[in-house]
Protein backbone atom coordinates (compact mmCIF):
# COMPACT_ATOMS: atom_id res chain seq x y z
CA UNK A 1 -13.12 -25.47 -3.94
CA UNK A 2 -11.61 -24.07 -6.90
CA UNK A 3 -8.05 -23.78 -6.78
CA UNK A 4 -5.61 -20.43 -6.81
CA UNK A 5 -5.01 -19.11 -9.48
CA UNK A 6 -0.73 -19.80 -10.00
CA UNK A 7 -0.08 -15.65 -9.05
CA UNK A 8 -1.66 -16.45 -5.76
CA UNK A 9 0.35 -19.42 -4.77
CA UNK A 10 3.40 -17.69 -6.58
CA UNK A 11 2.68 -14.56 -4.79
CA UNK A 12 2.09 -16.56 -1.27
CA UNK A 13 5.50 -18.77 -1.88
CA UNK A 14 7.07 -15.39 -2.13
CA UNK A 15 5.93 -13.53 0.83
CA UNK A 16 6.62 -16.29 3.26
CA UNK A 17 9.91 -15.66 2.71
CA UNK A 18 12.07 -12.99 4.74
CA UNK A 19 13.96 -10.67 2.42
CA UNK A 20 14.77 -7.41 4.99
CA UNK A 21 17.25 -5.54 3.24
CA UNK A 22 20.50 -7.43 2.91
CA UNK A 23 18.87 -10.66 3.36
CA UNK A 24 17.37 -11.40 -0.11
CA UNK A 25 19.00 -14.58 -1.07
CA UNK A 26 16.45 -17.19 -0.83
CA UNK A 27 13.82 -15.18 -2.54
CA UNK A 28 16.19 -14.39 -5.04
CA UNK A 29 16.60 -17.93 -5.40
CA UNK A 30 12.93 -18.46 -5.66
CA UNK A 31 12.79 -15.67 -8.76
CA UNK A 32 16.16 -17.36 -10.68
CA UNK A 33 14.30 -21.03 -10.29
CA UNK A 34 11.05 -19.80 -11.85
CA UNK A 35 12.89 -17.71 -14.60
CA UNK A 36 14.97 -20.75 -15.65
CA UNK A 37 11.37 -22.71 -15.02
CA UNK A 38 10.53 -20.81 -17.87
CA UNK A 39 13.19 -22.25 -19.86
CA UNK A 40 14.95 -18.47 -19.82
CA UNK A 41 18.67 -17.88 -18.73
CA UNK A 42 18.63 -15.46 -15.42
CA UNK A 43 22.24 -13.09 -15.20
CA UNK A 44 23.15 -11.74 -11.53
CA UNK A 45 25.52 -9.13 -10.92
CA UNK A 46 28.58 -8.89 -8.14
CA UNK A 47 27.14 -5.90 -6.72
CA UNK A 48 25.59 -7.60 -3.55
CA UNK A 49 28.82 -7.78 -1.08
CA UNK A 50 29.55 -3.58 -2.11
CA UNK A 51 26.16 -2.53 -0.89
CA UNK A 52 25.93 -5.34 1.65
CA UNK A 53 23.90 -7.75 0.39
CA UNK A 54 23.24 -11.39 -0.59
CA UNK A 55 22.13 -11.01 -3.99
CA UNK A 56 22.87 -9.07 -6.66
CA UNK A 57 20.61 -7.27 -9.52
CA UNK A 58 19.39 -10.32 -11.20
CA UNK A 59 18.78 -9.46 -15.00
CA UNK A 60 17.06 -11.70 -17.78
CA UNK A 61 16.20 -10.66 -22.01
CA UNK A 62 13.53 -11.81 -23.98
CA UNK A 63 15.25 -11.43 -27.16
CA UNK A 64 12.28 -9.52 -29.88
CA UNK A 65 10.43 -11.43 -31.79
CA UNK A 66 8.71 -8.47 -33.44
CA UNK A 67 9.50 -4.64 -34.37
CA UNK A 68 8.27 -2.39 -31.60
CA UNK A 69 9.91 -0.34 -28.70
CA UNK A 70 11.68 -3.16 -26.03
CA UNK A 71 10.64 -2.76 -22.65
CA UNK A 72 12.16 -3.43 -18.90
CA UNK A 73 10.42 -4.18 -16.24
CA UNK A 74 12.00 -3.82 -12.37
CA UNK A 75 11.00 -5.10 -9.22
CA UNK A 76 12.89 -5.04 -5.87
CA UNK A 77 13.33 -7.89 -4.32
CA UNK A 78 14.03 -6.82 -0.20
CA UNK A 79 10.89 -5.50 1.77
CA UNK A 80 10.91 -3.38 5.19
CA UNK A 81 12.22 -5.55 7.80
CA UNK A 82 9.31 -8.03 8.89
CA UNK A 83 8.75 -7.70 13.00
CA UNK A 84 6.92 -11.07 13.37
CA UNK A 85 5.83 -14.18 11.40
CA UNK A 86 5.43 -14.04 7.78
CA UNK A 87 2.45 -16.17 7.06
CA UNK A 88 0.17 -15.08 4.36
CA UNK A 89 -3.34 -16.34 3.75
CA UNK A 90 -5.90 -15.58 1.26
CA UNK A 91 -9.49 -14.58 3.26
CA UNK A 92 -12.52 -13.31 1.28
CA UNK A 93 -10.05 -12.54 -2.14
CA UNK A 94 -7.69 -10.89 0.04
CA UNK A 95 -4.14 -11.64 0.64
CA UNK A 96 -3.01 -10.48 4.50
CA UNK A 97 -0.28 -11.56 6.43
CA UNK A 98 -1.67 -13.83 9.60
CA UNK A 99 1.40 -13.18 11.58
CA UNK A 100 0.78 -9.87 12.78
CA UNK A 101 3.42 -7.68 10.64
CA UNK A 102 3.82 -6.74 6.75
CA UNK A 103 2.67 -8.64 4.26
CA UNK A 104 5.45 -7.80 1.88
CA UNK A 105 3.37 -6.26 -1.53
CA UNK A 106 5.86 -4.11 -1.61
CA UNK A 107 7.17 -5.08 -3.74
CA UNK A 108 6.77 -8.78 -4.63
CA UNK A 109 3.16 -8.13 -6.01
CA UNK A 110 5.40 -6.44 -8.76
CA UNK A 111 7.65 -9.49 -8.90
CA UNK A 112 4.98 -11.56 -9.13
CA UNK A 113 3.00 -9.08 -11.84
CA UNK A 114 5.77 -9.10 -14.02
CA UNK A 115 6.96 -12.83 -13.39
CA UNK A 116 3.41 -14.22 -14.77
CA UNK A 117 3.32 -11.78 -17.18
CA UNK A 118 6.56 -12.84 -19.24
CA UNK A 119 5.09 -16.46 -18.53
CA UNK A 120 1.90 -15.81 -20.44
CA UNK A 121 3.70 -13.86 -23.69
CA UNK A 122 5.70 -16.98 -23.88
CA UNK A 123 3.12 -19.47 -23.30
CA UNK A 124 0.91 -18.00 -25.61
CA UNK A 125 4.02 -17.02 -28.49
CA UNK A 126 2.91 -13.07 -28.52
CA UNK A 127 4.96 -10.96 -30.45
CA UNK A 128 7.05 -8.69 -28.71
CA UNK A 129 9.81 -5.95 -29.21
CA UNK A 130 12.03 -7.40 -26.72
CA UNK A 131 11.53 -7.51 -22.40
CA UNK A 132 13.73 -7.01 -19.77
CA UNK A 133 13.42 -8.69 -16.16
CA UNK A 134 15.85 -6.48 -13.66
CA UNK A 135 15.01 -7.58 -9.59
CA UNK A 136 17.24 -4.89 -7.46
CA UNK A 137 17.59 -5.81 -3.68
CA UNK A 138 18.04 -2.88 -1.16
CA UNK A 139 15.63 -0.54 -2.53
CA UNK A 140 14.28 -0.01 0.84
CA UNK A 141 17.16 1.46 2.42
CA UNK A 142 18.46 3.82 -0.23
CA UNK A 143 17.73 2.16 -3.81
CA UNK A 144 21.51 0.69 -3.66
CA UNK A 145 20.74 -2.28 -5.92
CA UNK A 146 19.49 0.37 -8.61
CA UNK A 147 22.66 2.66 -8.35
CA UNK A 148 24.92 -0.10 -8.42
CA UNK A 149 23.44 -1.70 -11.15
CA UNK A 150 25.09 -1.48 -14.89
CA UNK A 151 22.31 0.41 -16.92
CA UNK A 152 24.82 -0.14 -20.13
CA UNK A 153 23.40 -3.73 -20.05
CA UNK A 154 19.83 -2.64 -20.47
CA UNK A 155 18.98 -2.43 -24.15
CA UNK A 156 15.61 -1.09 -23.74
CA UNK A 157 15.20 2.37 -22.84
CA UNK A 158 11.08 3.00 -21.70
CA UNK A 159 11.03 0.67 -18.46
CA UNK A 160 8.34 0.67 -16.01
CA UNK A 161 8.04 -0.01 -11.95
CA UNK A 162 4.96 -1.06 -9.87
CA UNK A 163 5.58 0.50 -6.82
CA UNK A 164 2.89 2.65 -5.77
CA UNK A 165 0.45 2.08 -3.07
CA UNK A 166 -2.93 3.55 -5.40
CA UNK A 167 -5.61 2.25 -6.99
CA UNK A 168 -4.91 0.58 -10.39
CA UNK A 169 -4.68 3.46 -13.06
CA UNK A 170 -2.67 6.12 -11.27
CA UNK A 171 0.45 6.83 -13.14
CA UNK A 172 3.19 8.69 -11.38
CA UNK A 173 4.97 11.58 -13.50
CA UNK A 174 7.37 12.68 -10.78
CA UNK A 175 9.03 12.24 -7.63
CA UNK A 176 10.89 14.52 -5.59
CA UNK A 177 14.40 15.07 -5.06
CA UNK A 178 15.89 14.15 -1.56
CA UNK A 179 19.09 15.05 0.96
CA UNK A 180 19.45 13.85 3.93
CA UNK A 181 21.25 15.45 7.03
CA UNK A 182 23.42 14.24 9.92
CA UNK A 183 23.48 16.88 12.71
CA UNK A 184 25.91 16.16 15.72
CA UNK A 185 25.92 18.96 18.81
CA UNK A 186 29.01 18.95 20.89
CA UNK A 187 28.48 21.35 25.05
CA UNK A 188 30.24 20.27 27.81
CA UNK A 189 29.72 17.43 30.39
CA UNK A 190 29.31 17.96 33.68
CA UNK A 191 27.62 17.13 36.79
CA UNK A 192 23.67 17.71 37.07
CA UNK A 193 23.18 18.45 40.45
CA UNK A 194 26.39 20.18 41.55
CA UNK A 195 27.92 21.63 38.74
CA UNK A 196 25.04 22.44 36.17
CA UNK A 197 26.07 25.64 35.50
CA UNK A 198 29.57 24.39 34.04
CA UNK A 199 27.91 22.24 31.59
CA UNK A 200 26.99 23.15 28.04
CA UNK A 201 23.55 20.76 27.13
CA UNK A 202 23.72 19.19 23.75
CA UNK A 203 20.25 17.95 23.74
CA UNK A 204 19.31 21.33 25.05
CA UNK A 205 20.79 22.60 21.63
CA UNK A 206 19.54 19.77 19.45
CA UNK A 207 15.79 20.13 20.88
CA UNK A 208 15.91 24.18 20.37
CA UNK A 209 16.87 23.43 16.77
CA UNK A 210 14.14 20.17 15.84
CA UNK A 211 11.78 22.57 17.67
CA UNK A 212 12.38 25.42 14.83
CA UNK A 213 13.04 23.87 11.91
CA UNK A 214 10.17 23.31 9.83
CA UNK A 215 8.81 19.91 9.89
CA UNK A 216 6.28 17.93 8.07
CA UNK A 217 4.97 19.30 4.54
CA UNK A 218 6.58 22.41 4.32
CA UNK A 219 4.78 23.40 1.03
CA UNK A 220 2.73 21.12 -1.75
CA UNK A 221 6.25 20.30 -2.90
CA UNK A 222 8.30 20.04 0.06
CA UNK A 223 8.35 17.54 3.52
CA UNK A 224 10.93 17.44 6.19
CA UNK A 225 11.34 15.70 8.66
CA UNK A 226 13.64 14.10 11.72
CA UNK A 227 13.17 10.61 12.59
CA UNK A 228 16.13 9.66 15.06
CA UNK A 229 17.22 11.29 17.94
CA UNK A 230 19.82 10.11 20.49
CA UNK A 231 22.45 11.70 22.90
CA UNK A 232 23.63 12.01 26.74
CA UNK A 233 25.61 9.50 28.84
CA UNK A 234 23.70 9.46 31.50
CA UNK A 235 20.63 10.97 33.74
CA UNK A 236 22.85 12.94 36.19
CA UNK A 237 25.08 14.30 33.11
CA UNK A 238 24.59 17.59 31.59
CA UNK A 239 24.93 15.86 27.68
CA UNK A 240 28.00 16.71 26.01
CA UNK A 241 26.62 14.98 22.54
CA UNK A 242 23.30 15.06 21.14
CA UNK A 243 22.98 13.38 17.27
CA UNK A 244 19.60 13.54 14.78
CA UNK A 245 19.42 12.22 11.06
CA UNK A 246 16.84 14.39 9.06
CA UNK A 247 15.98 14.55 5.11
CA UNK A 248 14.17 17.02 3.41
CA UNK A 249 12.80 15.98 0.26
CA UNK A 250 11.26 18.28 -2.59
CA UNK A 251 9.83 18.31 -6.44
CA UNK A 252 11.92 21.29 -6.96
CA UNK A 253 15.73 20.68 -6.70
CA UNK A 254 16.83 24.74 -6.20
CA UNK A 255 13.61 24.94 -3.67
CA UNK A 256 15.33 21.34 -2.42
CA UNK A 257 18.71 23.81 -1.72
CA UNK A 258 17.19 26.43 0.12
CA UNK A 259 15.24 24.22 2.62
CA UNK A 260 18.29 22.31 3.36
CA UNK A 261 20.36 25.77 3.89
CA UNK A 262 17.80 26.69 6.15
CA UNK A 263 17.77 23.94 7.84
CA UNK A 264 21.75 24.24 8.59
CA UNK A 265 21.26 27.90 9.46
CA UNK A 266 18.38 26.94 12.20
CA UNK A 267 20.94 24.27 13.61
CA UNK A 268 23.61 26.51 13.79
CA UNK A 269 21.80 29.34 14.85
CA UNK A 270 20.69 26.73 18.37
CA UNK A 271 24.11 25.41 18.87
CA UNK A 272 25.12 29.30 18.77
CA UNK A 273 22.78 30.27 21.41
CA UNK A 274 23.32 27.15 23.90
CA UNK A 275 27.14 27.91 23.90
CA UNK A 276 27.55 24.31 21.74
CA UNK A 277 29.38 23.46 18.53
CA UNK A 278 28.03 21.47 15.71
CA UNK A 279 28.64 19.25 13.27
CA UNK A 280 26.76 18.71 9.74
CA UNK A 281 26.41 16.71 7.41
CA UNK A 282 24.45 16.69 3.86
CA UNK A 283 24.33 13.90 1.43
CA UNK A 284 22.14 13.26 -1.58
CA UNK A 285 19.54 10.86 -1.07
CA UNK A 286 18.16 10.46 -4.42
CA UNK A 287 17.99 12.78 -7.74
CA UNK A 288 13.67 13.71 -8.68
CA UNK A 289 12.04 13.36 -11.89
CA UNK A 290 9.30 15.27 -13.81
CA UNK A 291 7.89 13.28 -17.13
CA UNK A 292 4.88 14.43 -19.64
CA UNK A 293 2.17 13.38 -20.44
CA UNK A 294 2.90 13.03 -24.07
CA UNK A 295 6.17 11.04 -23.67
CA UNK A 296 6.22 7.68 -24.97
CA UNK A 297 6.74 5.87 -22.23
CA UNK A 298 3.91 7.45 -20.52
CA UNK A 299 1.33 7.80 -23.49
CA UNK A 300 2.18 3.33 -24.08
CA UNK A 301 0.74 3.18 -20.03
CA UNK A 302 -1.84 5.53 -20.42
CA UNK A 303 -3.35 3.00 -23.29
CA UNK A 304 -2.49 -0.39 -21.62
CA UNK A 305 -4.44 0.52 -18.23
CA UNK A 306 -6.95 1.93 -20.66
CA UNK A 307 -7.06 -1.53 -22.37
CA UNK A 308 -7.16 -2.95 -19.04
CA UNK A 309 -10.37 -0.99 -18.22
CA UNK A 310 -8.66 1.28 -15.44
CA UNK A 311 -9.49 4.73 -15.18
CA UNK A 312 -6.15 6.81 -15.91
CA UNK A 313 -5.05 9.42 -13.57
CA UNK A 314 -1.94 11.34 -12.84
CA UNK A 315 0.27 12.19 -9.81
CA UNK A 316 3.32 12.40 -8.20
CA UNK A 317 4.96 10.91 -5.50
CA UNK A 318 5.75 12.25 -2.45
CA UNK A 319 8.45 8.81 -2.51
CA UNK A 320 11.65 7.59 -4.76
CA UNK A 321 11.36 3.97 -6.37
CA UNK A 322 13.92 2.42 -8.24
CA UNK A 323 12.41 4.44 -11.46
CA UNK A 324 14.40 7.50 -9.79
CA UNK A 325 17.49 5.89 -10.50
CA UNK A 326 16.67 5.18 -14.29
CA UNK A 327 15.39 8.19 -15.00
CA UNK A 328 18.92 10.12 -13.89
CA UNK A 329 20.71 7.77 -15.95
CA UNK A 330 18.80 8.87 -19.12
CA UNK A 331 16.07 6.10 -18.95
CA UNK A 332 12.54 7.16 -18.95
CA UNK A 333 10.73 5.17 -16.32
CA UNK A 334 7.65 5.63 -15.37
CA UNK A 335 6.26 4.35 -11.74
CA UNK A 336 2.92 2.61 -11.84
CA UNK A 337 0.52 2.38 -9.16
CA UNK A 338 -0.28 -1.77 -8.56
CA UNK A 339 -3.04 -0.97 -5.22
CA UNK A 340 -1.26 -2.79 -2.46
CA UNK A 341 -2.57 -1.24 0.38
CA UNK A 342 -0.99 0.31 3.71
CA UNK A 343 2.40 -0.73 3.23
CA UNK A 344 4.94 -1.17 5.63
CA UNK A 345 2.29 -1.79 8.05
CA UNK A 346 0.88 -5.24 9.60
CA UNK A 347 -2.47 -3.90 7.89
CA UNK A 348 -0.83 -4.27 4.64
CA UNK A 349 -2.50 -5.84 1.83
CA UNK A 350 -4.12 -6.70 -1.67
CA UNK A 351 -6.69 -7.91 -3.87
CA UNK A 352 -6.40 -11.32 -5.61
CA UNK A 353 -8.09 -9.22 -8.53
CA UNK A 354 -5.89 -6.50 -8.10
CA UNK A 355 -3.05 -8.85 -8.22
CA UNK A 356 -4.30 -10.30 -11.43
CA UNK A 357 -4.89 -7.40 -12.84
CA UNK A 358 -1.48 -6.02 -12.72
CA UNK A 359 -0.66 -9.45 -14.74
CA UNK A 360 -2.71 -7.75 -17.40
CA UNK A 361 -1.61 -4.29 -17.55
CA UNK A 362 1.92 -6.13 -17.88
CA UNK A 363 0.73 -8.23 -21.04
CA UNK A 364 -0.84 -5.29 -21.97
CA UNK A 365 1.99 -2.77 -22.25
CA UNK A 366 4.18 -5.42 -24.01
CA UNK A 367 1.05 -5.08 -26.59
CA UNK A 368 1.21 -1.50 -26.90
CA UNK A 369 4.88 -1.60 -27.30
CA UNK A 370 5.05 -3.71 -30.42
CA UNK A 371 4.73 -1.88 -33.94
């Protein structure tokens, strides 16, 4: 039997090990020993016990050894919380998880894409304009690790992500804008059966509003949704309190405005007619990007994954990635699709070639980057 290739066992060391967000320390461990493995010196931030979690952003230069345009490369390190045993296994050049939830792709088939990458410029001496390592944790739950990140310390200014779930050759050139919305609708409690008509319903209020407001994909450009409900005291209690959390996300930040006014006016306009009060909030999720075609950053993937002998296609992303983050701050990242498939599901998976291949398009766009 031949034996796996060291991205498989790196990649299946990796995703045996739990990293929900705020619990990233071991495999942040596992990254810094491989780094200094590689006879490099691994920095990691304080910024882990202000967003409430283990690890910091974990940072590491490859000083240039050659003129050229430096790159950095980011992972994250946390996945969605795993509901079951993490044990992956390789069956028929496919890496699953056996124990019945996610495998965890998302995103260490980056770390790992980018880990044996740098390995193989150094083990090989290839020239290079300089690389940056950053590994964020708590990307899942807001893309904390990014924002509270330092981007002073990055000298390079074209970066790239692999966080995508699309075939090989897809390169993202936007992603929307977000806001997310805290609704709280205060009646009057009172007794179900004797005194209904003294109550005021709160979840009366809070299902005429989810009922109008305009859910799903509003437009090509725009999605909505609500995804937690919760209220009442008790079955026999008219419910004086009824709570839902709701975003609205959109490719257009005025368009991003009015659906989030709207959506305040429809709450409103239900707390109004179920003799309630309300409470809202709105806070900014994440700021949207748009890049072209022609920009450097994008034009140095476009001829990597061409190198690579992946067909090159463009989209955008219906989701944020850490490259949201870098691209506010004046960065130009662009998000790169690495075909993990079904993420965030106990279907999820992904090719050993796949996985290899992303190796390559790494090597490839440290290439393309050097004069």
């Amino acid at each position: 039997m031949a034996a796996e290739p060291e991205s498989v066992s790196l990649f299946l060391e990796l995703a045996a090990i739990p990293s929900p967000p705020g619990e990233e320390r071991a495999v942040a461990d596992a990254v810094l020993r491989y780094l200094r493995g590689l006879g490099l010196q691994p920095d990691e931030d304080e910024c882990g016990p202000g967003i409430g979690s283990t690890m910091g952003n974990i940072l590491v230069r490859l000083e240039a050894t050659a003129p050229g345009t430096p790159l950095f490369f980011c992972a994250h390190l946390d996945t969605v919380p795993p509901a079951g045993e993490l044990r992956p296994v390789v069956e028929d050049g496919t890496i699953r998880n056996a124990g019945g939830t996610i495998l965890g792709a998302d995103n260490k088939a980056a770390v790992v894409a980018m880990l044996e990458g740098v390995r193989r410029v150094l083990a090989e001496s290839r020239p290079h304009a300089g690389i940056e390592l950053l590994f964020t944790p708590m990307e899942e739950v807001g893309l904390l690790g990014a924002e509270a990140f330092d981007h002073d310390r990055l000298h390079a200014r074209v970066g790239y992500v692999y966080d995508q779930a699309a075939p090989i050759g897809e390169i993202i050139l936007g992603a929307p804008w977000s806001r997310v919305l805290d609704v709280r609708f205060h009646g009057r409690a009172s007794h179900s059966g004797m005194f209904p008509e003294e109550g005021r319903s709160a979840i009366q209020a809070a299902a005429k509003a989810i009922a109008d407001l305009r859910l799903g994909r509003v437009d090509d450009d725009t999605t909505a949704n609500v995804g937690v409900v919760s209220g009442g005291t008790a079955r026999n209690v008219v419910p004086e309190w009824c709570s839902f959390a709701a975003e609205a996300r959109c490719h257009d930040e005025r368009r991003l405005g009015e659906i989030v006014q709207e959506m305040l006016d429809v709450c409103s306009f239900a707390a109004t007619s179920a003799e309630c009060e309300v409470e809202t909030q709105v806070r900014k999720s994440y700021s949207g990007y748009r890049l072209r075609q022609e920009e450097e950053a994008v034009r140095l993937a476009a001829s990597a994954l061409e190198r690579c002998g992946a067909e090159v296609t463009y989209a955008l992303s219906g989701g944020a990635a850490d490259a949201n983050v870098f691209n506010e701050r004046g960065r130009r990242c662009v998000n790169l699709a690495n075909a993990m498939t079904d993420i965030h599901t106990p279907a999820e998976r992904i090719a050993v070639s796949d996985l290899e291949a992303m190796i390559d398009v790494t090597v490839a766009l440290i290439e393309e980057a050097t004069a």
